[in-house]
Protein backbone atom coordinates (compact mmCIF):
# COMPACT_ATOMS: atom_id res chain seq x y z
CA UNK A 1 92.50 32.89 97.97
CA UNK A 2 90.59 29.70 98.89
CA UNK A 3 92.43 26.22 99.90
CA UNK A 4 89.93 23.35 99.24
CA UNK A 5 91.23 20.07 100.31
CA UNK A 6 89.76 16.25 98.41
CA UNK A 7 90.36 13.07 100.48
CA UNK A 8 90.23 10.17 97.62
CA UNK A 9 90.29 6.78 99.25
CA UNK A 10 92.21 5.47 96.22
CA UNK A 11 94.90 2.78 95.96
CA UNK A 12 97.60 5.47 94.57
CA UNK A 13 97.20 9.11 93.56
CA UNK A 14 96.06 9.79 90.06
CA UNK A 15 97.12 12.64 88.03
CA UNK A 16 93.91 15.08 88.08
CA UNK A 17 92.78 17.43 85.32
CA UNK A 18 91.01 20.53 85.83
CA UNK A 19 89.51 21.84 83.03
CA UNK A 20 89.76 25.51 84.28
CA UNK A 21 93.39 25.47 84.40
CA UNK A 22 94.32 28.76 84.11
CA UNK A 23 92.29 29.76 87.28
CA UNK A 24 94.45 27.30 88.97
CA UNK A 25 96.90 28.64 91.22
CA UNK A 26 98.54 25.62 92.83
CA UNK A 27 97.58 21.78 92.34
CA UNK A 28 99.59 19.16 94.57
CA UNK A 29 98.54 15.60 95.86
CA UNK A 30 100.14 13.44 98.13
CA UNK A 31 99.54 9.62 99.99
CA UNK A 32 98.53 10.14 103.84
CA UNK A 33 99.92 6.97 106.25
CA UNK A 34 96.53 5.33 105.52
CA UNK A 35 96.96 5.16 102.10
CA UNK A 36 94.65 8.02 101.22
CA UNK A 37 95.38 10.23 98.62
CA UNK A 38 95.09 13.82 99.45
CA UNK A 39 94.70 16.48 96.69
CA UNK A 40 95.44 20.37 98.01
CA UNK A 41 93.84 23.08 95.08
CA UNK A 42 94.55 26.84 95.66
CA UNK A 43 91.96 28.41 93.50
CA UNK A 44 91.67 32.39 93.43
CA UNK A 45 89.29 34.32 95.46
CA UNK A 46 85.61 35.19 93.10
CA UNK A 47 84.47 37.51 95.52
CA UNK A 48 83.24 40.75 94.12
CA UNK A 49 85.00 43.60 94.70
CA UNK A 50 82.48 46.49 95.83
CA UNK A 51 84.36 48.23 98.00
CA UNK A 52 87.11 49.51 94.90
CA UNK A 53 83.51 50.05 92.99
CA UNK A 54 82.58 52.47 95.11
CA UNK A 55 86.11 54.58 95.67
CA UNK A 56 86.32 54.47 91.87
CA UNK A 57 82.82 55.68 91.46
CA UNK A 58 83.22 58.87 94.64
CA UNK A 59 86.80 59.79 92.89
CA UNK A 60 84.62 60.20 89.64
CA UNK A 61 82.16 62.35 90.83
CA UNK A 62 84.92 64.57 92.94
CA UNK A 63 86.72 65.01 89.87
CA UNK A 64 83.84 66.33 88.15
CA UNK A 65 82.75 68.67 90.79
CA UNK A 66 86.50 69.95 90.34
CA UNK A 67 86.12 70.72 86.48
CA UNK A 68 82.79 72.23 87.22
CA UNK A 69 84.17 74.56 89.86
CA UNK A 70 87.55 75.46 87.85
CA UNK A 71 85.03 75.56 84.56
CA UNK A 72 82.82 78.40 86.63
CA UNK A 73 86.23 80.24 87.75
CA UNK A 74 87.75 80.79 84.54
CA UNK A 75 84.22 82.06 83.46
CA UNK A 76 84.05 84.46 86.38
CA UNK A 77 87.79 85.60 85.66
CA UNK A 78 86.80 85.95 81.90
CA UNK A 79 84.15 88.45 82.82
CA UNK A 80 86.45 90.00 85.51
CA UNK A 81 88.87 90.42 82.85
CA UNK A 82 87.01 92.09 79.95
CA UNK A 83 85.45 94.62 83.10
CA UNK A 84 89.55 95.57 83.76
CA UNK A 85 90.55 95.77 80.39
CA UNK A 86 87.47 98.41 79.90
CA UNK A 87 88.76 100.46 82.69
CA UNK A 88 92.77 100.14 80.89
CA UNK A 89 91.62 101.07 78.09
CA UNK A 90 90.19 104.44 79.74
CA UNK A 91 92.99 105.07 82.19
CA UNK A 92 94.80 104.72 78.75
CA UNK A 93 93.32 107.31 76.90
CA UNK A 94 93.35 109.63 79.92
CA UNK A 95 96.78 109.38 80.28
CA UNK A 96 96.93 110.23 76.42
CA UNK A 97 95.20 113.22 76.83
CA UNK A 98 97.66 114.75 79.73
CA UNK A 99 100.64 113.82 77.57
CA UNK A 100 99.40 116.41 75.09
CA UNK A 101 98.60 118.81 77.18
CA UNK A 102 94.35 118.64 77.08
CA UNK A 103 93.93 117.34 80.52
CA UNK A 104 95.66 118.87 83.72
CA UNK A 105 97.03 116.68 86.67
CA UNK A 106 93.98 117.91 89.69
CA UNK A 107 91.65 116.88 86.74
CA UNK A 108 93.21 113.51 86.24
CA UNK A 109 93.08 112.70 89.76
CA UNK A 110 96.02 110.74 89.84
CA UNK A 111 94.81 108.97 93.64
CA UNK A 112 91.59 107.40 91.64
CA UNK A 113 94.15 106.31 89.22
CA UNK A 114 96.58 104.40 91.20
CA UNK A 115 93.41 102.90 93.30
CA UNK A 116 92.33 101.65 89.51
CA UNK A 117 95.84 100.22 88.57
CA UNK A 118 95.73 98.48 92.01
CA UNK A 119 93.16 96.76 91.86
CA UNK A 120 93.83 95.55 88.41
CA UNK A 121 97.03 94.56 89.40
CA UNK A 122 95.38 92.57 92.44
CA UNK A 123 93.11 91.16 90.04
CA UNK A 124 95.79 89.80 87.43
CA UNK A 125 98.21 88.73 90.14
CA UNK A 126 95.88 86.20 91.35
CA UNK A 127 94.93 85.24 87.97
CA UNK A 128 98.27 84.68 87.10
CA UNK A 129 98.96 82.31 90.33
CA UNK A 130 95.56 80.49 89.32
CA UNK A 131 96.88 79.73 85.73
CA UNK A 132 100.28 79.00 86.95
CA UNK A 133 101.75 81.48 83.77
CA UNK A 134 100.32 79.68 81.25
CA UNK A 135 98.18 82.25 79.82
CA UNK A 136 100.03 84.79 77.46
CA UNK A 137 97.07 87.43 77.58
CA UNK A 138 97.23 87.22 81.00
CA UNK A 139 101.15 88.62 80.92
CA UNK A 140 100.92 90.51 78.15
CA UNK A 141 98.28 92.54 80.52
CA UNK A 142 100.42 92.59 83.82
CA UNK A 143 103.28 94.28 82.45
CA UNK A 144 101.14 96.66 80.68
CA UNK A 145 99.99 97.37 83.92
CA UNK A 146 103.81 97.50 85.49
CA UNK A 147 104.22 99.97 82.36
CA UNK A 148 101.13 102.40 83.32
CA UNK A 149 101.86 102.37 87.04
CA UNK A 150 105.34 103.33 85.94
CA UNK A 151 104.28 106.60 83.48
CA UNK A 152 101.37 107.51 86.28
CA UNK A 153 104.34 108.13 88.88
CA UNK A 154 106.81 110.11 86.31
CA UNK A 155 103.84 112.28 85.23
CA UNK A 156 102.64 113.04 88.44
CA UNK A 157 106.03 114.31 89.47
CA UNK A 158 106.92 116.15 86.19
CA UNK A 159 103.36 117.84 86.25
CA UNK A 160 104.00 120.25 83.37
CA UNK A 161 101.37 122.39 84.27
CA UNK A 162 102.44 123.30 88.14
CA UNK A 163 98.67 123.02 88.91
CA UNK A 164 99.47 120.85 92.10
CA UNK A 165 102.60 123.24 92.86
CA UNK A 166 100.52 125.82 92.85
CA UNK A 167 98.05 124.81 95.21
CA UNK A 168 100.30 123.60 97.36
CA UNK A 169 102.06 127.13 97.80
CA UNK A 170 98.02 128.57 98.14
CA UNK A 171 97.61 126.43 100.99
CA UNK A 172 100.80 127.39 102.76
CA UNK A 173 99.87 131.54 101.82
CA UNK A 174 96.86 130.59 103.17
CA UNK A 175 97.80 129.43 106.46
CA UNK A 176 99.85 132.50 107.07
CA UNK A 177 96.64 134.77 106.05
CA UNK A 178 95.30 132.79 108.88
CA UNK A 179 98.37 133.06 111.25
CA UNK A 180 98.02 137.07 110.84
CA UNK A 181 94.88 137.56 111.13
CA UNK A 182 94.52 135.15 114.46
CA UNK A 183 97.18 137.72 116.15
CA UNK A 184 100.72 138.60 115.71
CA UNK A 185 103.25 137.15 113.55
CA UNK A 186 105.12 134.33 114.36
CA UNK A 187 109.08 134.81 113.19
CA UNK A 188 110.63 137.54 115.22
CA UNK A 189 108.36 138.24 118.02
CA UNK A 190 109.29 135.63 121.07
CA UNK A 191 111.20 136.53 123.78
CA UNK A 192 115.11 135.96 124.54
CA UNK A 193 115.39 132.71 126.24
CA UNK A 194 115.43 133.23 130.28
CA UNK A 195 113.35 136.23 130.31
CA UNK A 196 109.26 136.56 130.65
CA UNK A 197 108.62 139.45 128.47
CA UNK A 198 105.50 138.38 127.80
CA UNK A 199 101.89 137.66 128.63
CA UNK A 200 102.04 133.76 128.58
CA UNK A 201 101.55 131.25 126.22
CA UNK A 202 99.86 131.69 122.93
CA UNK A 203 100.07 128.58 121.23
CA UNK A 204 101.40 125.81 120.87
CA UNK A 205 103.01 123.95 117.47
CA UNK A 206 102.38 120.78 116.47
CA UNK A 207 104.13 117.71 117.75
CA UNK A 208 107.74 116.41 116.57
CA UNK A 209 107.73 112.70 117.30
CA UNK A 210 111.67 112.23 117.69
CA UNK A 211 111.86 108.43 118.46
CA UNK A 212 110.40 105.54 120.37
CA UNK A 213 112.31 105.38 123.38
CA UNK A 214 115.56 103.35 123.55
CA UNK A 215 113.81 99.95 125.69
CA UNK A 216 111.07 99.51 123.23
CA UNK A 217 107.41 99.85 122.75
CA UNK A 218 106.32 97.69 126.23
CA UNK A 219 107.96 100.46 128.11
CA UNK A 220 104.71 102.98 128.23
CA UNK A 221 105.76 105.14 131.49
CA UNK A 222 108.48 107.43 131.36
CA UNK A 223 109.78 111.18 131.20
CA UNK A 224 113.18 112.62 129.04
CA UNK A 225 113.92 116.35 127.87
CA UNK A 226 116.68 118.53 128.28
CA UNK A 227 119.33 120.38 130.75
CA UNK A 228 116.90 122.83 132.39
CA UNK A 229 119.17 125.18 134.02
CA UNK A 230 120.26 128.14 132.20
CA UNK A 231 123.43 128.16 134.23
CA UNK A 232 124.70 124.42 133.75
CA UNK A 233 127.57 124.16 131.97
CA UNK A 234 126.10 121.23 130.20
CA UNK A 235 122.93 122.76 128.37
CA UNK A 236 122.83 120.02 125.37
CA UNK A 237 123.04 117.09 127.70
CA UNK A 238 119.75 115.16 126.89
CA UNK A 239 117.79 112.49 128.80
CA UNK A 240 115.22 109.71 128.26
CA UNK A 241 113.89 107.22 131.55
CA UNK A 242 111.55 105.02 130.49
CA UNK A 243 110.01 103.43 134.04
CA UNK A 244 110.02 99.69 134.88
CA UNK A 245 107.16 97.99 133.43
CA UNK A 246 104.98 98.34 136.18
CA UNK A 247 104.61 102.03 134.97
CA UNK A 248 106.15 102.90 138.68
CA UNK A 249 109.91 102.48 139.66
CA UNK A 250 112.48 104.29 138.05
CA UNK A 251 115.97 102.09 137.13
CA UNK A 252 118.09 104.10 135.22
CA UNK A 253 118.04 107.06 132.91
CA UNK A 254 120.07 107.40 129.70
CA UNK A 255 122.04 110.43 128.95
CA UNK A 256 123.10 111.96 125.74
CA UNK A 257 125.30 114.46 124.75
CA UNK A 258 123.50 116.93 122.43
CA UNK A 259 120.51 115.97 120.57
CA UNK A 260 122.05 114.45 117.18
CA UNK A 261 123.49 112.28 119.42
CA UNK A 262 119.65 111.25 120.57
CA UNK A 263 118.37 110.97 117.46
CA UNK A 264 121.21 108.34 116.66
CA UNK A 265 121.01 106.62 119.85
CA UNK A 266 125.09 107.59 119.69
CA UNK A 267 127.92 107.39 122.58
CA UNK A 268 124.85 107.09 125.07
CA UNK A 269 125.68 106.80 128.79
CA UNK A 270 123.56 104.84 131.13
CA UNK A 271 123.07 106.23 134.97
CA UNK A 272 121.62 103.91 137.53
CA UNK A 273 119.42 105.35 140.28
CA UNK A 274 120.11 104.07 143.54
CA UNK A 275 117.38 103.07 145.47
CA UNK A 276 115.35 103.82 142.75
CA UNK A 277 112.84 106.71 142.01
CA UNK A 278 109.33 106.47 141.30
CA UNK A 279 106.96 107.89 139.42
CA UNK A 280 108.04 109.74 135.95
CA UNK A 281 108.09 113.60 137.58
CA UNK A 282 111.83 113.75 137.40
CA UNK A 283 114.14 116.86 136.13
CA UNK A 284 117.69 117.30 135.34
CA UNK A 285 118.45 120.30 136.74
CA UNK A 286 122.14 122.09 136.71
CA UNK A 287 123.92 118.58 136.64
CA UNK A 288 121.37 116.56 138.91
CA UNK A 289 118.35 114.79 138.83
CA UNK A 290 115.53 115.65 140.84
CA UNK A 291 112.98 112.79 141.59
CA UNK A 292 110.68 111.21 143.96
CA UNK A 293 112.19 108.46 146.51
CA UNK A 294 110.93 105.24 145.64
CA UNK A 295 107.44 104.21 148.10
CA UNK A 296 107.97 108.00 150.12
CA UNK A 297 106.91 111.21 149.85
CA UNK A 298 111.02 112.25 149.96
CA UNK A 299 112.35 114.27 147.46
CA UNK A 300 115.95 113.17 145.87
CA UNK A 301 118.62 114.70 144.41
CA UNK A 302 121.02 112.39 142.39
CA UNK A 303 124.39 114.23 141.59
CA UNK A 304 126.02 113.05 138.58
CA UNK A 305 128.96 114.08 138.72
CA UNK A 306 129.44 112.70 142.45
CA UNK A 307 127.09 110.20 142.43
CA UNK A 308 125.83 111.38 145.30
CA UNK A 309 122.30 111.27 146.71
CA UNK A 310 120.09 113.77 148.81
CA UNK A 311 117.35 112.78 150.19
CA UNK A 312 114.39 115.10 152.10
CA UNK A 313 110.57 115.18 153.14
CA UNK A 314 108.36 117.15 151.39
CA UNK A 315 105.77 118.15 154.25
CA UNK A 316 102.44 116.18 154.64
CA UNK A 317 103.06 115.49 150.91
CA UNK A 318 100.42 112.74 149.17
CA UNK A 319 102.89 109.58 148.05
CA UNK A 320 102.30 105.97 146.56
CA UNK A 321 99.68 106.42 144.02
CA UNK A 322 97.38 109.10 146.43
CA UNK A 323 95.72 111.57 144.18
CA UNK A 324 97.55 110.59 141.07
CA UNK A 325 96.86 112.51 137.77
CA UNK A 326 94.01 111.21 135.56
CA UNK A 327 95.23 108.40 133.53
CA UNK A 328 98.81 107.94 135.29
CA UNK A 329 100.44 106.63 137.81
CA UNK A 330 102.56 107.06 140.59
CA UNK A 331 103.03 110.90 139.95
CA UNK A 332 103.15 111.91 143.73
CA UNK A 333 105.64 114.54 143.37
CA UNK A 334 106.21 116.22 140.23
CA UNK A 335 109.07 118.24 139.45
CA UNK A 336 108.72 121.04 136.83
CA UNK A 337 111.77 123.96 135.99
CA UNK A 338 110.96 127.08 134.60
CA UNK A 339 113.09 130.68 134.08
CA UNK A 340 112.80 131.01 137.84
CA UNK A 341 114.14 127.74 139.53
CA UNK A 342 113.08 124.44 140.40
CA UNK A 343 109.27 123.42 141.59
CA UNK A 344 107.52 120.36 142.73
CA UNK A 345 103.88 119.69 142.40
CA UNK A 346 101.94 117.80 144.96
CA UNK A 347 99.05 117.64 146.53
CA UNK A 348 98.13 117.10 150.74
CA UNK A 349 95.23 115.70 152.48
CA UNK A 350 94.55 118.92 153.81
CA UNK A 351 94.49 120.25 150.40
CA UNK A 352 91.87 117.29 149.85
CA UNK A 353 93.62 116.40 146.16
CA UNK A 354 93.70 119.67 145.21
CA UNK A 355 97.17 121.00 143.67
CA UNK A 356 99.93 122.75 145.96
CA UNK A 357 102.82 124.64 144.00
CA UNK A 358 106.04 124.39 145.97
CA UNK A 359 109.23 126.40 144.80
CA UNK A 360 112.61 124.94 146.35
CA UNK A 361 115.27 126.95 147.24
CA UNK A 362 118.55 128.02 145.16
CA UNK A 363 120.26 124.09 145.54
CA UNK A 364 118.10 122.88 148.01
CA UNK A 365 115.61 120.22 148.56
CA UNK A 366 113.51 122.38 151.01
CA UNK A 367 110.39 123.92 150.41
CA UNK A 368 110.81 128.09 150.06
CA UNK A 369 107.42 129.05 149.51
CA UNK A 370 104.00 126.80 148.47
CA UNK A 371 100.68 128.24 146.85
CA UNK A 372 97.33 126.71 147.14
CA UNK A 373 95.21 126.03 143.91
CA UNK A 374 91.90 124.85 143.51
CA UNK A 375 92.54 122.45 140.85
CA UNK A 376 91.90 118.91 141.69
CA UNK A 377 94.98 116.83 140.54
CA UNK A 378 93.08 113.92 139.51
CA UNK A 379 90.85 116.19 136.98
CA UNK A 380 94.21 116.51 135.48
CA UNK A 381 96.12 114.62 133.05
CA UNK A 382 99.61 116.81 133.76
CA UNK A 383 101.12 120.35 135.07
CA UNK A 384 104.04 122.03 133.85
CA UNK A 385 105.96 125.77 134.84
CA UNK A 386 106.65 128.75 132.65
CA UNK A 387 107.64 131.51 134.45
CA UNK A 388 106.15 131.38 137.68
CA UNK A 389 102.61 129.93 136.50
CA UNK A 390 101.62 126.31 136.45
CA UNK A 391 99.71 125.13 133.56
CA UNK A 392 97.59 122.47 133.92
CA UNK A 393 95.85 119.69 131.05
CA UNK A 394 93.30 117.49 130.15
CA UNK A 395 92.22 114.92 127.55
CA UNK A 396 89.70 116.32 125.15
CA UNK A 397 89.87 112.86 122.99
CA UNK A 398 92.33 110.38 122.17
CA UNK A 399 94.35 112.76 119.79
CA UNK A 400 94.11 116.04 121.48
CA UNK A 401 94.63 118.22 124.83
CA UNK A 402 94.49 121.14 125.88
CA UNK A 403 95.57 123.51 128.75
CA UNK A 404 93.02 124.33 130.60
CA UNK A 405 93.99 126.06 133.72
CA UNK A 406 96.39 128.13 134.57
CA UNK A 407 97.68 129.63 138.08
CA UNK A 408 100.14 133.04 138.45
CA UNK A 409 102.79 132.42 141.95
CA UNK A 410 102.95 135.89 140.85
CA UNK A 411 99.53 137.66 141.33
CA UNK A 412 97.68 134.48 143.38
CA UNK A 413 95.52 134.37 140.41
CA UNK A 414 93.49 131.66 138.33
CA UNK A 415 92.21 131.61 134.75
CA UNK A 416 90.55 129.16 132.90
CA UNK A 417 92.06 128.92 129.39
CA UNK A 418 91.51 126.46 125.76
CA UNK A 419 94.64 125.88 124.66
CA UNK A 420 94.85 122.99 122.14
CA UNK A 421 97.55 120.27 122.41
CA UNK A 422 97.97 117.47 119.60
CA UNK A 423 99.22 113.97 120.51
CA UNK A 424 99.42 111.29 118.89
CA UNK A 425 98.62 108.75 121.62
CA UNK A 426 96.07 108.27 124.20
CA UNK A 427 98.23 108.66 127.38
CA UNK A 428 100.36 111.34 128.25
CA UNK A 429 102.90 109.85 130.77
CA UNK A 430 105.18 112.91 131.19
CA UNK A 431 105.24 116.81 130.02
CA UNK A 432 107.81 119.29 130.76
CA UNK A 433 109.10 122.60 129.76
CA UNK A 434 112.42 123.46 129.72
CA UNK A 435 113.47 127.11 129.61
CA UNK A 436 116.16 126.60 127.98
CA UNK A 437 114.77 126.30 124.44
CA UNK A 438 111.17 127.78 124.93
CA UNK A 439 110.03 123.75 124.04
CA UNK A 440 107.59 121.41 125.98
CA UNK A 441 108.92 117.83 126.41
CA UNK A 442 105.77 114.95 126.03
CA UNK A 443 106.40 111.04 126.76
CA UNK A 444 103.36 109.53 125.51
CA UNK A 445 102.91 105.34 125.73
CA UNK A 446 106.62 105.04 124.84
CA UNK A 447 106.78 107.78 122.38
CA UNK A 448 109.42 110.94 122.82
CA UNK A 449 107.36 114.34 121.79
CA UNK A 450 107.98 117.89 122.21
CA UNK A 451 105.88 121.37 120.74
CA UNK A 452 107.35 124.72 120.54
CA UNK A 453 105.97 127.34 122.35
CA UNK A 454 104.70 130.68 121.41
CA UNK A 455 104.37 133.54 123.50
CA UNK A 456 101.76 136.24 123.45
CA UNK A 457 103.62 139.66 123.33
């Protein structure tokens, strides 16, 4: 608003008119101590208002970008619509013809089907937020499609014709075709647990993944398995250790009594290694566990019934990380048990990295007898024992092994073999084989595995 103030040098204040009176906000006079009369008008602000012009004019043309762009979306949708209802319409009548009996389910292809429902139910699920319900075709069209997805799911498991039954049970004879003509069968022809009638391994089954381990996905390092004497009077006692996240010192291992017990992480039992082990090479063995000392090249034997701990030297052994296997860490001295005893797997400088067998004697942690191979340990990614010969493995890829090497305490002899091992992980931590059950034991980044084993005759 603007104030303008008139100074009339009059005798006495007269009453003034304005003839714009309703502009007029405010008209008062009064008589100054010189006898002035001063007049104070409040009249209203003319300027033009551009600034509101131009808001008004950018919130017209936003708005009618808006409509244009909604305007172009329903068209799109429109077309997107009448392209789904074409492909309905023929799921439809397909699913017409297999209820009466002129189309079979392999010829159906009930995949492609749900792939087409899913995408049309994609499709009208957005469409449906866009229009915020408002649409009736739009519903009608959804739960025809929650109606179709329904009857594709009921037909595909009544399947009146058997036709995917059927070729279900052809694959399975055909496997077996395959089994018998690849060598002997399998049911009936391994040998009595704790003997070695036979030639060595075979082949091995596919993995069982039983469970992450019980600290969680971070914990990557680790061993577990089973009792591995065939004399302990606790054979079902199960184990897992994951190692410390550094992938090197061993904490604690967790005990269970028989494997349902594992599997639902029941009435577990937690056992604390003092001064720690390192590595993931351990073994329970007849009621003790069998590790490396933590930062030595001492072998220890923790008692769990006492809680007591042995401690002794393996001689000129490699320890703290020296000639490791490929891919893991900290595996100085690894303990295997096989049908025969207990054995730890090491390597010297002397040996220059290359693999030394060592069998200890009947409950003790000295050295009976040691073999020389001429596998490099690093080349390696693990070693195991089945009756007096240490099997060694590599990665092939990310999702496969395979034993590759194979050494006989028995004969002094080597072999070079293909053996294929499945994983489902990249690193195998741990493997084991227990003689007890004829069944290798894998930790693999966190994950508990174990194969059957089949013996050649």
């Amino acid at each position: 608003m603007a104030t303008i103030a008139l100074a009339l040098f009059l005798a006495g204040c007269p009453l003034l008119r304005w003839t714009a009176a309703s502009a007029v906000q405010n008209l008062s006079s009064v008589m100054d101590a010189s006898g002035h009369c001063v007049c104070t008008v409040i009249l209203p602000d003319d300027t033009f208002p551009l600034q509101r012009i131009e808001l008004l004019e950018t919130s017209a043309r936003n708005l009618t970008f808006r409509v244009q762009w909604e305007m172009k979306k329903l068209q799109e949708y429109g077309q997107r619509l009448a392209w789904y209802e074409a492909k309905l319409q023929n799921a439809s009548r397909r699913l017409q013809l297999l209820e009466v009996g002129d189309l079979t389910p392999a010829e159906l292809a009930f995949q492609e089907l749900r792939k087409e429902i899913g995408e049309m139910e994609s499709f009208v699920g957005h469409l449906r937020s866009s229009l915020n319900g408002s649409d009736s075709t739009v519903e009608v069209v959804h739960r025809e499609l929650q109606n179709m997805s329904v009857t594709v799911s009921a037909l595909e498991s009544y399947d009146k014709n058997q036709v995917v039954a059927m070729r279900r049970e052809l694959t399975t004879l055909k496997q077996r075709l395959e089994d018998c003509q690849k060598g002997k069968p399998l049911v009936g022809r391994q040998p009595p647990i704790g003997t070695c009638n036979h030639q060595g391994i075979w082949r091995l089954s596919k993995p069982s993944v039983v469970q992450l381990n019980w600290r969680g996905a971070s914990y990557k390092a680790g061993a577990w398995g089973k009792e591995s004497s065939l004399h302990a009077w606790r054979k079902k006692r199960y184990w897992v250790a994951p190692l410390n996240l550094d992938g090197r010192r061993l904490d604690s291992v967790r005990l269970y009594r028989s494997y349902q017990d594992l599997l639902l992480s029941r009435n577990p039992t937690d056992q604390l290694i003092p001064g720690f082990g390192q590595g993931a090479g351990l073994v329970l063995h007849n009621g003790s566990f069998y590790f490396n000392c933590y930062n030595a090249r001492d072998l220890c034997r923790l008692n769990l019934e006492s809680g007591a701990v042995d401690r002794r030297a393996v001689p000129d052994a490699t320890f703290n990380n020296r000639f490791s296997y490929a891919g893991t860490s900290w595996q100085g001295l690894d303990l295997a048990a096989d049908e025969s005893g207990l054995w730890v797997l090491h390597t010297t400088e002397r040996s220059e990295g290359d693999i030394v067998i060592g069998r200890l004697g009947p409950g003790s942690l000295a050295l009976e007898k040691t073999w020389q191979t001429s596998q490099y340990k690093p080349a390696a990614t693990n070693t195991f024992m089945v009756c007096g010969v240490m099997y060694a493995t590599r990665a092939v890829s990310t999702r496969r092994e395979e034993i590759f090497y194979a050494y006989d305490t028995r004969t002094g002899r080597e072999r070079r073999l293909s053996l294929p091992l499945e994983k489902v992980t990249d690193v195998v931590q741990s493997l084991s084989y227990n003689p007890g059950d004829h069944k290798l034991y894998m930790y693999s980044d966190g994950y508990l595995l174990r194969y059957n084993v089949l013996f050649r005759p």
